[in-house]
N, C-alpha and C. Protein backbone atom coordinates (compact mmCIF):
# COMPACT_ATOMS: atom_id res chain seq x y z
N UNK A 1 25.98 -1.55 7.11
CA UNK A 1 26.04 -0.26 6.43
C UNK A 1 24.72 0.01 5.72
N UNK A 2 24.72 0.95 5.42
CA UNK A 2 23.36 1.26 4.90
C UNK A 2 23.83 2.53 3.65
N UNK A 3 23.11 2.05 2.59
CA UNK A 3 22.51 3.06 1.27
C UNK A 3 21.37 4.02 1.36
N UNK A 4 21.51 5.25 1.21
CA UNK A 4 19.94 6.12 0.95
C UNK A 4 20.17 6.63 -0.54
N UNK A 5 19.23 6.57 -1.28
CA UNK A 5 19.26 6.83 -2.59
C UNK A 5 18.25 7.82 -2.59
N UNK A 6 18.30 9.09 -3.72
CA UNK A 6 16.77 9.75 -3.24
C UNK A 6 15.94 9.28 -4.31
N UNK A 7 14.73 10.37 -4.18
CA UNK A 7 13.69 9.51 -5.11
C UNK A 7 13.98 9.65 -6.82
N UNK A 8 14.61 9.97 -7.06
CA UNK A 8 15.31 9.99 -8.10
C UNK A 8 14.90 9.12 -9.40
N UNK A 9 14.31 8.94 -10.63
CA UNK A 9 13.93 7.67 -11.22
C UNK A 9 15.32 6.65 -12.10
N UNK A 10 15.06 5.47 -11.91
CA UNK A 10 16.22 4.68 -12.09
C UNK A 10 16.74 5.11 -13.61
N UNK A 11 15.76 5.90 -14.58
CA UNK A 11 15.94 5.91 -15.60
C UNK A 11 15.79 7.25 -15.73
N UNK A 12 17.22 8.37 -15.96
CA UNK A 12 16.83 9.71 -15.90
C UNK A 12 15.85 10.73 -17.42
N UNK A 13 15.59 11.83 -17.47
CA UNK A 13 14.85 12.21 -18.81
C UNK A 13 15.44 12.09 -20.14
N UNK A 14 16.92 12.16 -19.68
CA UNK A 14 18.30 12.06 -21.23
C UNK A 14 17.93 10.40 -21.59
N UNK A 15 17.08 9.49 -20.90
CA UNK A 15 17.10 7.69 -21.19
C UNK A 15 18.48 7.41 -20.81
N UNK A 16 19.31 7.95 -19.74
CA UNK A 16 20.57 7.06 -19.55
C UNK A 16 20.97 7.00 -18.15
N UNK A 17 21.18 5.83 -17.76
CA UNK A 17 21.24 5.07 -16.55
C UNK A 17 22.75 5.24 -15.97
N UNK A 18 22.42 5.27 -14.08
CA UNK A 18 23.89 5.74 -13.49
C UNK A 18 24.53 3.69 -13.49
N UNK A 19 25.36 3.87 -14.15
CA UNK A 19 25.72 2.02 -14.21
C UNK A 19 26.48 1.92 -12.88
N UNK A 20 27.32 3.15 -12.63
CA UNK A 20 28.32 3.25 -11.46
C UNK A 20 27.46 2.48 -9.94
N UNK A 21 26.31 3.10 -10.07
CA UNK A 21 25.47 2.90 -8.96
C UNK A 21 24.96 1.36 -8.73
N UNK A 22 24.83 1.21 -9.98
CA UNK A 22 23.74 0.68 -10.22
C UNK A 22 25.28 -0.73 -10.10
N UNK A 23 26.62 -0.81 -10.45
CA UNK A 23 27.08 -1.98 -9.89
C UNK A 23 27.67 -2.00 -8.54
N UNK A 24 27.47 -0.81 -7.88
CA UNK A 24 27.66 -0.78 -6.35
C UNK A 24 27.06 -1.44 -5.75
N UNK A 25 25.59 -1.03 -6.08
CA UNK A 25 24.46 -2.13 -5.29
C UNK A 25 24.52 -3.64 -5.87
N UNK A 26 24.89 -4.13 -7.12
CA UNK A 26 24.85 -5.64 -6.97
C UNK A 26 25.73 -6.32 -6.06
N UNK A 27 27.54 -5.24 -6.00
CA UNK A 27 28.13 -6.10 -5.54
C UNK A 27 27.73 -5.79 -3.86
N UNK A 28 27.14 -4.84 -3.13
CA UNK A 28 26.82 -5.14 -2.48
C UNK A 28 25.80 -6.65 -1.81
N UNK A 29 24.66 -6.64 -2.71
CA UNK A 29 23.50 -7.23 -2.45
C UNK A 29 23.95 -9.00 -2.80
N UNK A 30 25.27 -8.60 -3.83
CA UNK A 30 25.98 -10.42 -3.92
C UNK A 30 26.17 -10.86 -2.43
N UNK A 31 27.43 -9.99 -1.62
CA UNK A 31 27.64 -10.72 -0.48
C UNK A 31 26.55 -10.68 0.70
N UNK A 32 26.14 -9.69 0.79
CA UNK A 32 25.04 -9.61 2.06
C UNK A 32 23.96 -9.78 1.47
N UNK A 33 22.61 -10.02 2.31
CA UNK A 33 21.29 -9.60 2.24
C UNK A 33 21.30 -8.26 2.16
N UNK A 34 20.31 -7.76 1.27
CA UNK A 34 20.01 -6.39 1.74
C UNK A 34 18.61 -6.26 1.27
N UNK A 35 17.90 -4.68 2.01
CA UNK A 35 17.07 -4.56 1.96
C UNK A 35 16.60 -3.36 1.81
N UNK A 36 15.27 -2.91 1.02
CA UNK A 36 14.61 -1.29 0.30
C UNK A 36 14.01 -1.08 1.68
N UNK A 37 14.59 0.11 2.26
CA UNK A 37 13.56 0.61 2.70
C UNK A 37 13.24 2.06 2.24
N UNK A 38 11.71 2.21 2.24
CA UNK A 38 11.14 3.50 1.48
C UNK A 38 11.25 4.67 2.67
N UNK A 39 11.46 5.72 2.79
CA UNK A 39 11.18 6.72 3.85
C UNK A 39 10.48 7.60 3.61
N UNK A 40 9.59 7.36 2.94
CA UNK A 40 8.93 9.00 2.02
C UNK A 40 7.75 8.59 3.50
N UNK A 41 7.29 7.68 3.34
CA UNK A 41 6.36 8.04 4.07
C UNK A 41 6.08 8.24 5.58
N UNK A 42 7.48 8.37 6.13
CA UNK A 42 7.94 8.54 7.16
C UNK A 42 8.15 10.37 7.45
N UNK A 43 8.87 10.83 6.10
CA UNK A 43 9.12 12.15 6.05
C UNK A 43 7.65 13.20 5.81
N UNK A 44 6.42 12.26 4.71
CA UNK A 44 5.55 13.06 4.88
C UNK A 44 4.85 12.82 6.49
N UNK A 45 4.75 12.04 7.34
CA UNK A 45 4.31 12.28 8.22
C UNK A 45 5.13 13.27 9.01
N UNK A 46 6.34 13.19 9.41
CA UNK A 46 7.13 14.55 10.27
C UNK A 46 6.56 15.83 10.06
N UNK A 47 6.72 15.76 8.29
CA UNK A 47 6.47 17.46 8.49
C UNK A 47 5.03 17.66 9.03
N UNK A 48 4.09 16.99 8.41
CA UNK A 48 2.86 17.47 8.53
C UNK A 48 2.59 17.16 9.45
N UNK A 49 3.16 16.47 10.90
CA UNK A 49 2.94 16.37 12.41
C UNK A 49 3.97 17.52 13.40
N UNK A 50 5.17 17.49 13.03
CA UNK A 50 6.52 18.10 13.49
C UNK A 50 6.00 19.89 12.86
N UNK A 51 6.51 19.93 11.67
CA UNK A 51 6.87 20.95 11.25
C UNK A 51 5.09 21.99 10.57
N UNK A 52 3.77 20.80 11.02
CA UNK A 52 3.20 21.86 10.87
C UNK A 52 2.85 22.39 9.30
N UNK A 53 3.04 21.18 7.99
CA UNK A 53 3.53 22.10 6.81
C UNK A 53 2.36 21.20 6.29
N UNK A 54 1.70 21.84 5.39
CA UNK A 54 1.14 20.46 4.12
C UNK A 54 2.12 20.33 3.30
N UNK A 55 1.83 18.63 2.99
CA UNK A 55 2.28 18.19 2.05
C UNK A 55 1.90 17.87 1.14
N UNK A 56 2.23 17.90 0.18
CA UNK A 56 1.75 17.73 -1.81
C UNK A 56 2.63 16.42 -2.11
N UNK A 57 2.03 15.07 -2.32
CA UNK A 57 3.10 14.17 -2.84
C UNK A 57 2.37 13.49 -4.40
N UNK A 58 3.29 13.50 -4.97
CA UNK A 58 2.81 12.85 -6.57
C UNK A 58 3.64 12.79 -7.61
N UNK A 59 3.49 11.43 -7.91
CA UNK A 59 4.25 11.06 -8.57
C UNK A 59 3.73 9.90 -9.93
N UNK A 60 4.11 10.43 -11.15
CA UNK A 60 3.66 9.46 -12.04
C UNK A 60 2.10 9.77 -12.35
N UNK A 61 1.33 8.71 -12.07
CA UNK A 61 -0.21 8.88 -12.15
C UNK A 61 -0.61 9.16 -10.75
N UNK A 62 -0.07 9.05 -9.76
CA UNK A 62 -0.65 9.10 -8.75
C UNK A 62 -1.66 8.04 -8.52
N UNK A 63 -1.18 6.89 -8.88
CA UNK A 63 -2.42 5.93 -8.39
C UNK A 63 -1.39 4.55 -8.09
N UNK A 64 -0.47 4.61 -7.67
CA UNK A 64 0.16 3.69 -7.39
C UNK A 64 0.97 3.79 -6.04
N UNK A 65 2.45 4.27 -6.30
CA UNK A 65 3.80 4.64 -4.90
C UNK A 65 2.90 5.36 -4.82
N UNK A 66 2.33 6.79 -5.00
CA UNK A 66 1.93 8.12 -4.56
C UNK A 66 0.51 7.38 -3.13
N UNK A 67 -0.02 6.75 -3.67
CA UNK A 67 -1.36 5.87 -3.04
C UNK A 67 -0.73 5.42 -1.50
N UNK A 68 0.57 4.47 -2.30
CA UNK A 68 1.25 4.00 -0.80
C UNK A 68 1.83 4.88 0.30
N UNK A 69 2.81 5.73 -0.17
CA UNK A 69 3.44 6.70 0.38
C UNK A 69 2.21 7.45 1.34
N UNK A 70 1.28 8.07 0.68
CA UNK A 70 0.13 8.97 1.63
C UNK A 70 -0.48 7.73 2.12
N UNK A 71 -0.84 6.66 2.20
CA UNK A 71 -1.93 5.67 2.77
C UNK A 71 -0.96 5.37 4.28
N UNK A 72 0.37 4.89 4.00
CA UNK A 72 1.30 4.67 4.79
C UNK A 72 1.31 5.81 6.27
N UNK A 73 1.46 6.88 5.33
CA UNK A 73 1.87 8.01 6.40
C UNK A 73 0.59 8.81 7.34
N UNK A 74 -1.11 8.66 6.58
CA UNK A 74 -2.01 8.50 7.38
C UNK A 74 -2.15 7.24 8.48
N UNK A 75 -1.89 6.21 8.36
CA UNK A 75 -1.38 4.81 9.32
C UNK A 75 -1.00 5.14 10.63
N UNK A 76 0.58 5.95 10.14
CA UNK A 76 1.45 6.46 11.43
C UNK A 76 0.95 7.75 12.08
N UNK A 77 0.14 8.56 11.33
CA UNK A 77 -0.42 9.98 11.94
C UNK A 77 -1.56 9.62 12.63
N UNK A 78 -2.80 8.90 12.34
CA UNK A 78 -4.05 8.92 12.55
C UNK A 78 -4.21 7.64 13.25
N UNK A 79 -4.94 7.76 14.68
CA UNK A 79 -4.78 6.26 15.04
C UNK A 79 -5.89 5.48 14.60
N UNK A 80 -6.66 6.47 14.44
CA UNK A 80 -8.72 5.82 13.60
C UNK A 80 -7.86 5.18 12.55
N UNK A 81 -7.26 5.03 11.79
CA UNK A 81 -6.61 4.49 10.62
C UNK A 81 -6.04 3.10 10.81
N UNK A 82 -5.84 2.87 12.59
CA UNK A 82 -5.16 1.33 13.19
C UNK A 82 -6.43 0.88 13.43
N UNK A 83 -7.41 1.13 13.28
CA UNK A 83 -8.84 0.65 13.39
C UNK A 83 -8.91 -0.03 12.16
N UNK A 84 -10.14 -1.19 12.92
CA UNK A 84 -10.81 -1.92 11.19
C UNK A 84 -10.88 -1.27 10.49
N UNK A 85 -12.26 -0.35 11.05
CA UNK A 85 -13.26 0.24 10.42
C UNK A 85 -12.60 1.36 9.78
N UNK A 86 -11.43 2.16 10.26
CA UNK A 86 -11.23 2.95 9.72
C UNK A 86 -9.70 2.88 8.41
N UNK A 87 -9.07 1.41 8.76
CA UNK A 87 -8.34 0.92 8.03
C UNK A 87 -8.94 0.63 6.44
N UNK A 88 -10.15 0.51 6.61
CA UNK A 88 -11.15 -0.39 5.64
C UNK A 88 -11.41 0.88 4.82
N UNK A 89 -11.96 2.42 5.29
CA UNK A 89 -12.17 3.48 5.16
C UNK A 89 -11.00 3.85 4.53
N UNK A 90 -9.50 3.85 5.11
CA UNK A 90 -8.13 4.38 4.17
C UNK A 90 -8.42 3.69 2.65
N UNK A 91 -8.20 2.57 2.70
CA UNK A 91 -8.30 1.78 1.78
C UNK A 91 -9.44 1.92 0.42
N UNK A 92 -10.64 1.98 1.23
CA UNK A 92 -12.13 2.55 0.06
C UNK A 92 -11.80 3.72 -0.48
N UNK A 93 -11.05 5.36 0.47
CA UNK A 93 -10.31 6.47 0.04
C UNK A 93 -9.69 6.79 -0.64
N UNK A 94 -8.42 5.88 -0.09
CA UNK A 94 -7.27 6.15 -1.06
C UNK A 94 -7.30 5.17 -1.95
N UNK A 95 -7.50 3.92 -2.18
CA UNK A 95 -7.06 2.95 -3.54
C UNK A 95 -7.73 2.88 -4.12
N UNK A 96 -9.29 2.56 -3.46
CA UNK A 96 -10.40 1.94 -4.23
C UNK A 96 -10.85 3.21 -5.02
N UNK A 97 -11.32 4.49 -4.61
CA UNK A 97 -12.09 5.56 -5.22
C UNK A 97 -10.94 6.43 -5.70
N UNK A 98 -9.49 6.57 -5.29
CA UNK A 98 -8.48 7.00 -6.18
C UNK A 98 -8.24 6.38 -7.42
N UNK A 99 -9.18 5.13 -7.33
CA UNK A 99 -8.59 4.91 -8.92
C UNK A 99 -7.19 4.25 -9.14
N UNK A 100 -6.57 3.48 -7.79
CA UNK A 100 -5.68 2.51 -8.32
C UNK A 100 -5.90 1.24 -8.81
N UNK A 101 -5.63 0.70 -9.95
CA UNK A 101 -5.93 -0.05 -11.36
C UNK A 101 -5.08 -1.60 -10.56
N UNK A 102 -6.60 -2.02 -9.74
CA UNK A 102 -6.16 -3.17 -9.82
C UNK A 102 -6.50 -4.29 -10.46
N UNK A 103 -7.63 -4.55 -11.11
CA UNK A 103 -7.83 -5.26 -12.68
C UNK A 103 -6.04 -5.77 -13.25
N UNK A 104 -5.61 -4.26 -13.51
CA UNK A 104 -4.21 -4.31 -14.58
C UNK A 104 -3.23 -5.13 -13.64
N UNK A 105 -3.24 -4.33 -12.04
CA UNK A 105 -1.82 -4.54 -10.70
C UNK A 105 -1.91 -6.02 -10.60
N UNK A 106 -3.10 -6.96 -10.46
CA UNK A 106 -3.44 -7.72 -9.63
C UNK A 106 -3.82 -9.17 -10.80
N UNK A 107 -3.58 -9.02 -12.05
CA UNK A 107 -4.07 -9.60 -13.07
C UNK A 107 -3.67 -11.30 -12.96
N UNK A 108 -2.25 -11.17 -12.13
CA UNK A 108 -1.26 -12.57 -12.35
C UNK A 108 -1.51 -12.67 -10.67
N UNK A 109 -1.72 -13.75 -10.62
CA UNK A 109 -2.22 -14.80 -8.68
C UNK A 109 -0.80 -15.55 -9.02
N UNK A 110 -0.63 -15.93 -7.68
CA UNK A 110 0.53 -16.81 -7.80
C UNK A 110 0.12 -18.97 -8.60
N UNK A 111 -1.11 -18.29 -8.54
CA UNK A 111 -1.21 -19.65 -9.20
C UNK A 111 -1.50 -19.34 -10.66
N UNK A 112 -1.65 -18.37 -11.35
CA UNK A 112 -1.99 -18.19 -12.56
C UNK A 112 -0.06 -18.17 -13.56
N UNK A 113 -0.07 -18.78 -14.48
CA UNK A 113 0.82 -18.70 -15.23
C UNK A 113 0.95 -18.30 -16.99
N UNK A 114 2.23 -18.08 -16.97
CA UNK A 114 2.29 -16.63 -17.86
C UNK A 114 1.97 -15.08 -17.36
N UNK A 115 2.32 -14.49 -18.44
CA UNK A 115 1.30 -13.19 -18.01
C UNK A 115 -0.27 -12.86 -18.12
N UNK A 116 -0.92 -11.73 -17.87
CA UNK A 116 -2.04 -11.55 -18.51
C UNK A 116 -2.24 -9.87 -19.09
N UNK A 117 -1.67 -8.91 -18.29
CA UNK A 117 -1.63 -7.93 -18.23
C UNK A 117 -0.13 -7.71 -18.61
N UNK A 118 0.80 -8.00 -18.70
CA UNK A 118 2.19 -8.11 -19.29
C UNK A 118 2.91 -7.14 -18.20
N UNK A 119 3.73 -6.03 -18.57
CA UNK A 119 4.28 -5.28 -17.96
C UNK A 119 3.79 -4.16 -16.76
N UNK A 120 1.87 -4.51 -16.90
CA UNK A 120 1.27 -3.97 -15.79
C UNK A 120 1.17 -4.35 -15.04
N UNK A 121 1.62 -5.48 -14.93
CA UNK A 121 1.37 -6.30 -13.60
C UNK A 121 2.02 -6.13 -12.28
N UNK A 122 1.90 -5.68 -11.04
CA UNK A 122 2.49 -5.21 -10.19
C UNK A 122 1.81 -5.32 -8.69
N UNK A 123 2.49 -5.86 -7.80
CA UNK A 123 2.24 -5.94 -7.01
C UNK A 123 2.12 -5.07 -5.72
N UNK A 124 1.46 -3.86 -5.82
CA UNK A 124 1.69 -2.55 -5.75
C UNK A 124 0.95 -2.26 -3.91
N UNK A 125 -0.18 -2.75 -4.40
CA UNK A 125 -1.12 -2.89 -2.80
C UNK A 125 -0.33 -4.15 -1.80
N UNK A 126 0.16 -5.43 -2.44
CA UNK A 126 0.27 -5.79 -1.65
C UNK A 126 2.20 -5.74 -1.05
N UNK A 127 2.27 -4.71 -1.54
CA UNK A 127 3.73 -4.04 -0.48
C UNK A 127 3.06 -3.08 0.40
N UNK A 128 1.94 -2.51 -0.23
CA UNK A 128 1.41 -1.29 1.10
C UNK A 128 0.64 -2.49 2.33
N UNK A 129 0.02 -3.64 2.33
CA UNK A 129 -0.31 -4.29 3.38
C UNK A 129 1.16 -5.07 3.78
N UNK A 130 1.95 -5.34 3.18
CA UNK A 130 3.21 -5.75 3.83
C UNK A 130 4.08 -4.62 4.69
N UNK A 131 4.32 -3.28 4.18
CA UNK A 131 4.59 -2.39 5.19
C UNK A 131 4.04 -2.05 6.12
N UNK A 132 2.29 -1.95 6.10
CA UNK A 132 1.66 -1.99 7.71
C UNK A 132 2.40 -3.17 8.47
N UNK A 133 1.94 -4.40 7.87
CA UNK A 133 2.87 -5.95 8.86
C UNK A 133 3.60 -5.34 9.42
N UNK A 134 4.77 -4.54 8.54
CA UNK A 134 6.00 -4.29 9.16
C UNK A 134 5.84 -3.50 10.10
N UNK A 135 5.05 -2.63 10.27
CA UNK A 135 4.97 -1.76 11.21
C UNK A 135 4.16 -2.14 12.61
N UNK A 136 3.22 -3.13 12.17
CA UNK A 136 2.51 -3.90 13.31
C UNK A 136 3.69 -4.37 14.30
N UNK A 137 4.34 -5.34 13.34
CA UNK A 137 5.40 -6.22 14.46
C UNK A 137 6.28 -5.04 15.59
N UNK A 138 6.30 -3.60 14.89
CA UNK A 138 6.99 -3.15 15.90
C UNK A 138 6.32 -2.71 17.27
N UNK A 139 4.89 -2.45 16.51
CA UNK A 139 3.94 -1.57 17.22
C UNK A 139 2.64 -2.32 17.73
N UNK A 140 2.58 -3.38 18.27
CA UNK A 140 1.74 -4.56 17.88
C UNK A 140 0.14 -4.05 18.81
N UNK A 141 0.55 -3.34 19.74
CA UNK A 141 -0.50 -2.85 20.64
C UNK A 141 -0.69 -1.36 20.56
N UNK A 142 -0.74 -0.75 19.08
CA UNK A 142 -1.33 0.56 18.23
C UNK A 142 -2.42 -0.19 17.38
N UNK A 143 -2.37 -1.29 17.10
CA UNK A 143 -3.23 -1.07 16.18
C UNK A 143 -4.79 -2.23 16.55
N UNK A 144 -5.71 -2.49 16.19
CA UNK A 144 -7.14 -2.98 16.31
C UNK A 144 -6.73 -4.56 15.39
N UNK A 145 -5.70 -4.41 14.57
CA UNK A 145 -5.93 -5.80 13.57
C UNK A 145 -5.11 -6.46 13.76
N UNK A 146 -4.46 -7.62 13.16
CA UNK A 146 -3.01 -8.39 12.90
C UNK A 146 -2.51 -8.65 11.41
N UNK A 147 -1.60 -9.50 11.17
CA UNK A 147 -1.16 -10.41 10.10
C UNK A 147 -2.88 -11.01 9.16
N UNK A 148 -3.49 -11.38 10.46
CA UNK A 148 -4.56 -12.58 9.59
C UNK A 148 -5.52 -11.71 8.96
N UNK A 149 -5.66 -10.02 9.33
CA UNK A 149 -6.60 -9.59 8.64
C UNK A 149 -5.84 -8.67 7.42
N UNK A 150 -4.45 -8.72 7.03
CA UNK A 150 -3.95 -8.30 6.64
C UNK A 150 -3.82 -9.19 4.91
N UNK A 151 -3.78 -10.64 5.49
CA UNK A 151 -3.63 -11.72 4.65
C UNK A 151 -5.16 -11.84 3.51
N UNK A 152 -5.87 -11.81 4.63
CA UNK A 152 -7.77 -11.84 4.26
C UNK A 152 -7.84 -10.36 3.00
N UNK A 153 -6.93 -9.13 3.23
CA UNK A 153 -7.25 -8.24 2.36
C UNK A 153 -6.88 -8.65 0.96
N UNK A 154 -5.51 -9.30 1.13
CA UNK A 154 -4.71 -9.39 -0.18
C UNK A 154 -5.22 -10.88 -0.69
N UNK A 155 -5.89 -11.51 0.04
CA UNK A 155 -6.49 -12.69 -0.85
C UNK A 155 -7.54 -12.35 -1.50
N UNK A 156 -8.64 -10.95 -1.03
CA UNK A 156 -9.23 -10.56 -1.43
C UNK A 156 -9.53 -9.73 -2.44
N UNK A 157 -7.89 -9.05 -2.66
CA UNK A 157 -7.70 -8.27 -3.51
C UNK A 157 -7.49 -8.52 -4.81
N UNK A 158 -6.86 -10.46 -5.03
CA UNK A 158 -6.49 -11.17 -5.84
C UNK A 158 -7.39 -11.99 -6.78
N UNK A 159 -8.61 -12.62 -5.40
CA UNK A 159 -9.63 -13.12 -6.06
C UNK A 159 -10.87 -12.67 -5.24
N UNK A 160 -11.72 -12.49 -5.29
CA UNK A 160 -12.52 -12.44 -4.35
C UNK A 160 -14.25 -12.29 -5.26
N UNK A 161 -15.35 -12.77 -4.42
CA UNK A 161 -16.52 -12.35 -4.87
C UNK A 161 -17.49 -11.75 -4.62
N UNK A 162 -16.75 -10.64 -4.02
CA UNK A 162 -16.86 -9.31 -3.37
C UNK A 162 -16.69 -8.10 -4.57
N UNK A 163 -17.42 -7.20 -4.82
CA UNK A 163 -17.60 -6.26 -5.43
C UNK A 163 -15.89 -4.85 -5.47
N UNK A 164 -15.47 -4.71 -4.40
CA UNK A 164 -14.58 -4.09 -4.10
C UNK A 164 -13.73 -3.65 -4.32
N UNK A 165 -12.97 -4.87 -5.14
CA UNK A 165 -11.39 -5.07 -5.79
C UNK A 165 -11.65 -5.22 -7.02
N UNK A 166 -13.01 -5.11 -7.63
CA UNK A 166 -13.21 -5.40 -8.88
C UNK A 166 -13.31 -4.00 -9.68
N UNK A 167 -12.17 -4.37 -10.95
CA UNK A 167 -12.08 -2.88 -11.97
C UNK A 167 -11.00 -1.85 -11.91
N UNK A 168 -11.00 -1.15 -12.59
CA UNK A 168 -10.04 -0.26 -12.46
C UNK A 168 -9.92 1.27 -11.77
N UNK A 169 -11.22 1.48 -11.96
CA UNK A 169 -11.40 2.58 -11.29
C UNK A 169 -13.23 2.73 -11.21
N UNK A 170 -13.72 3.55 -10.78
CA UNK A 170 -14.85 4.16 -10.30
C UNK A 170 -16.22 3.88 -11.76
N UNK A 171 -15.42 4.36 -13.19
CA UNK A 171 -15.82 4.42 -14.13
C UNK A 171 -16.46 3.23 -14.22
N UNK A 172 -15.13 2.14 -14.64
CA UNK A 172 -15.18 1.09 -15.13
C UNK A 172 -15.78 0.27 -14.20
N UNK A 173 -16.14 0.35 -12.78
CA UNK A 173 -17.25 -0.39 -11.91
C UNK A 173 -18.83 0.13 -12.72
N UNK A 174 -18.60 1.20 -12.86
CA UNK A 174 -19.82 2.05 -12.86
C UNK A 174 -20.59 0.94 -14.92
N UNK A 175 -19.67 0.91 -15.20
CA UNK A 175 -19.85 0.39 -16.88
C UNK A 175 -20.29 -1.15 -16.75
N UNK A 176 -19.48 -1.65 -16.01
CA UNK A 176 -19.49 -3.32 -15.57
C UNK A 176 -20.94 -3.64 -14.15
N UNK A 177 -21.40 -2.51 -13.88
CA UNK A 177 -22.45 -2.51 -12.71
C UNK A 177 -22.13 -3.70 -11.40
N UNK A 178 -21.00 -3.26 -11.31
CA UNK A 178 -20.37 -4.29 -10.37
C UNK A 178 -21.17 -3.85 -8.85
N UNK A 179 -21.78 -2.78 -8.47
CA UNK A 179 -22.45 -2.32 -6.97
C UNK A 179 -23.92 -2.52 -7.23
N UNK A 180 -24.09 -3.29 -8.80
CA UNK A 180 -25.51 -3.74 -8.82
C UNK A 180 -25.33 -5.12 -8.80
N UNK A 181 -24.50 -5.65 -9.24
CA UNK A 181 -24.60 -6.90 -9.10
C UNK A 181 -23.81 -8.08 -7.80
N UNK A 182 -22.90 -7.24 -7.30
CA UNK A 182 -21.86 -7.33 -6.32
C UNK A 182 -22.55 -6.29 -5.42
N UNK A 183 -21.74 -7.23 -3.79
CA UNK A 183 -21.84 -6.18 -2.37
C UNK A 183 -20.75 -6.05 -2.05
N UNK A 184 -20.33 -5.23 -1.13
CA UNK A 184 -19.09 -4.57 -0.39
C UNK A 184 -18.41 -5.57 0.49
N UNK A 185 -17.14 -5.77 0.04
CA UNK A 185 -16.52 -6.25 0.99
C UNK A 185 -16.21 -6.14 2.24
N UNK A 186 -16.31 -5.31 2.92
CA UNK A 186 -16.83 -4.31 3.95
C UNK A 186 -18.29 -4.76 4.72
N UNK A 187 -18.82 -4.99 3.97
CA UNK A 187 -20.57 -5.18 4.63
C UNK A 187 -20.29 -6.36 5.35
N UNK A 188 -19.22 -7.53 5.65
CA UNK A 188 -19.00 -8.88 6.37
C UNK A 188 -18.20 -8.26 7.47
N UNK A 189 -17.43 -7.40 7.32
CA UNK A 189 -16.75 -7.18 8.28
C UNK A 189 -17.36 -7.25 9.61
N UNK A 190 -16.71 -7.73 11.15
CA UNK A 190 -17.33 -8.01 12.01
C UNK A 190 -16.09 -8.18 13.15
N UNK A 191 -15.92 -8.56 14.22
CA UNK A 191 -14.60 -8.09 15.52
C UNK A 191 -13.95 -9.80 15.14
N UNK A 192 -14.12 -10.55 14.17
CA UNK A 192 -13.35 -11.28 14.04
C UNK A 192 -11.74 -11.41 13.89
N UNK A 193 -11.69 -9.67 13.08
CA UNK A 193 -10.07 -10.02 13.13
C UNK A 193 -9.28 -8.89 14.19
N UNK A 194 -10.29 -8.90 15.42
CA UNK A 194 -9.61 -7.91 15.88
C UNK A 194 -8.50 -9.00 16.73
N UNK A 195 -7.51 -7.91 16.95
CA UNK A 195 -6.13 -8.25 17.77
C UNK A 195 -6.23 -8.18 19.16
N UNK A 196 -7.05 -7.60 19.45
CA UNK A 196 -7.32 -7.22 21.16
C UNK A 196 -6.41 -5.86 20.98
N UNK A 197 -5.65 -5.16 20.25
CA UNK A 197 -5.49 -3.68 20.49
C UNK A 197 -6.29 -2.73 21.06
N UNK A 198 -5.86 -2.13 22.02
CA UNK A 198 -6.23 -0.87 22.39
C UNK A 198 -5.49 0.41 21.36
N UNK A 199 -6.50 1.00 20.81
CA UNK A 199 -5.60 1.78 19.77
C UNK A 199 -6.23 3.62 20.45
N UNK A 200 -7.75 3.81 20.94
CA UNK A 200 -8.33 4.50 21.62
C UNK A 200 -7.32 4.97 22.72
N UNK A 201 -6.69 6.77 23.46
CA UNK A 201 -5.91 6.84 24.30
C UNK A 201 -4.22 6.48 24.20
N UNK A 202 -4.10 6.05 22.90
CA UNK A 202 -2.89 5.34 22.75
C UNK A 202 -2.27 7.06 22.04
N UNK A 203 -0.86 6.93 22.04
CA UNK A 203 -0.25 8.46 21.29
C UNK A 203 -0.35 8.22 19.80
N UNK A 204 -0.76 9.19 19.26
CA UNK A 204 -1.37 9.56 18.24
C UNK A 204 -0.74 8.80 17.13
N UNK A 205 1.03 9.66 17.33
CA UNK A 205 1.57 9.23 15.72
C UNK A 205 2.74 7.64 16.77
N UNK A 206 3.15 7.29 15.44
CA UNK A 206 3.87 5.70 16.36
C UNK A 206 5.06 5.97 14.95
């Protein structure tokens, strides 16, 4: 069986929570496995492929879900996007120069203990490289990369001594002179992690 919930926030503007719901899904999730899946970014691709419409998505600051949701749904529209080069390009676009705060997201490694960043801490990018995975395994010959260059981002994103992932936004590189003292993570890139995909001639959206 399956649940769709809409985007709705778990916590409405009055501060009071649906409990009804909210013990449906435990006793569901007690006996079975279950599992989130997001569809937003499924729906912004339809319209704006199908129906022809722009879409406006935003939510919150817009530097987090809003980041994933549009990064996701360029993926499935654009096939330059199943490319390194142009995967690398979504990514510099939408996260890095949008200004998603990974300093704050990315603060706690799985080897670091305690907190550091407390309640900012979030693992936000690396569900958007886990939903490409997911979408690779279905689609494995759309895209130019695999798993291993997928793994290489988010280790990179965590620690790395690469200029890239460092800061919070554009500013705060710009204050810390991280593109004077640091190079692009990007500038190594090379056909090492290609998959052997043919993504060139392939149908557009997947």
């Amino acid at each position: 069986s399956s649940i769709m919930r809409c985007g709705q926030p778990l916590i409405g503007p009055t501060n009071r929570r649906c409990k009804e719901d909210e013990n449906i899904l435990k006793s569901l999730l007690t006996v079975n496995r279950g599992a989130i899946i997001d569809t937003r970014a499924k729906q912004i691709a339809q319209n704006a492929r199908s129906k022809e419409v722009p879409v406006v998505v935003h939510g919150g600051e817009g530097t987090d879900t809003t980041l994933l949701a549009t990064s996701l749904a360029q993926v499935i529209l654009d096939p330059d996007a199943r490319t390194i080069r142009g995967f690398e390009s979504l990514i510099e676009r939408e996260w890095i120069c949008a200004g998603h705060p990974f300093q704050l997201r990315n603060a706690h490694s799985a080897y670091a203990e305690g907190t550091i960043t407390g309640p900012q801490e979030s693992p936000v990018f690396l569900c958007f490289l886990d939903a490409v995975y997911q979408i690779i395994a279905q689609f494995p010959h759309s895209f130019e990369f695999g798993e291993e260059f997928l793994i290489f981002l988010f280790e990179h994103a965590y620690a790395s001594e690469f200029g890239s992932f460092l800061g919070n936004n554009e500013m705060m590189k710009a204050e810390l002179g991280v593109k004077r003292s640091t190079v692009s993570l990007w500038s190594m890139f090379g056909k090492g992690f290609s998959s052997g995909g043919r993504v060139t001639g392939r149908r557009k959206i997947i």
